[in-house]
Structure formats: C-alpha cells, structure tokens
Protein backbone atom coordinates (compact mmCIF):
# COMPACT_ATOMS: atom_id res chain seq x y z
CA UNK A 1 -1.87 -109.91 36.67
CA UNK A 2 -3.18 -108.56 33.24
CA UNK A 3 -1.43 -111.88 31.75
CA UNK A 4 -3.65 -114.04 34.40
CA UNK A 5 -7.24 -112.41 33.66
CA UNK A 6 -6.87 -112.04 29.68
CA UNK A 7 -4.02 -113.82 28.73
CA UNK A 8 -1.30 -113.19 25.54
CA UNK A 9 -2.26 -110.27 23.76
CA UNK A 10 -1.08 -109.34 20.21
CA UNK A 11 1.70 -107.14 20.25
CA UNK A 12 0.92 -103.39 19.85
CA UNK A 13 -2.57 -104.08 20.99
CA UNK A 14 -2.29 -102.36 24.20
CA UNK A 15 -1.97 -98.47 24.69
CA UNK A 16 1.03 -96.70 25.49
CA UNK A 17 1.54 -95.62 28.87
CA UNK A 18 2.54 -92.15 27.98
CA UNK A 19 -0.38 -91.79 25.89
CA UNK A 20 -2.88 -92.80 28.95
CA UNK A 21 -1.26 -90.57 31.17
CA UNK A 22 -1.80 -87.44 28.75
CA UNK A 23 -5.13 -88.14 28.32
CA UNK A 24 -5.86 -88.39 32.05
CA UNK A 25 -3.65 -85.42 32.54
CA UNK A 26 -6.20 -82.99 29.89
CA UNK A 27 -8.98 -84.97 31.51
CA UNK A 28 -8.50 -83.73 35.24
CA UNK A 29 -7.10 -80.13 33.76
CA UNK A 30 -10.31 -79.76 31.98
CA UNK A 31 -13.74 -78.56 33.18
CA UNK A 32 -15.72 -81.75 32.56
CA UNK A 33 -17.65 -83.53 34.66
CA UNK A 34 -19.62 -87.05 34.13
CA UNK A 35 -18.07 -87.65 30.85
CA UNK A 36 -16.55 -90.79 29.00
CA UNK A 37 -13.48 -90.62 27.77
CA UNK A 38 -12.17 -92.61 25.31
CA UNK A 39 -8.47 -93.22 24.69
CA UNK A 40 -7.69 -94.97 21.25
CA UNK A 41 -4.44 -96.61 19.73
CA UNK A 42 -4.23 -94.43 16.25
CA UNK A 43 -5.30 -96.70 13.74
C-alpha cells in the first residue's frame, strides 16, 4: 500500500519498527496530553 501512494523509497529511509513502537510505548506511559511527538531516524 505504502509502495502504491509514495512509491520506491531509498533504503534506510524509513524508521524501524521497534523504534516506533518504543516511542509510542513512553508516549502513552507518560503524562502528556496534546503534544507532538516526533520520532527521528538518528542521523
């Protein structure tokens, strides 16, 4: 599906699952509410 809308993507440009998972996992364990947050490949 991701293939259809965007098409080939450069290797390594995509996030790991794991890492997206983590970050949602602090995200709901946390006490914020209404904010952004913004997962990044390390550079």
């Amino acid at each position: 599906m991701r293939f259809k809308a965007f098409g080939k993507e450069p290797d390594g440009s995509l996030l790991e699952p794991e890492k997206v998972a983590e970050a949602s996992l602090k995200t709901l364990l946390s006490d914020l509410t209404g904010q952004v947050i913004d997962v990044r490949r390390d550079s």
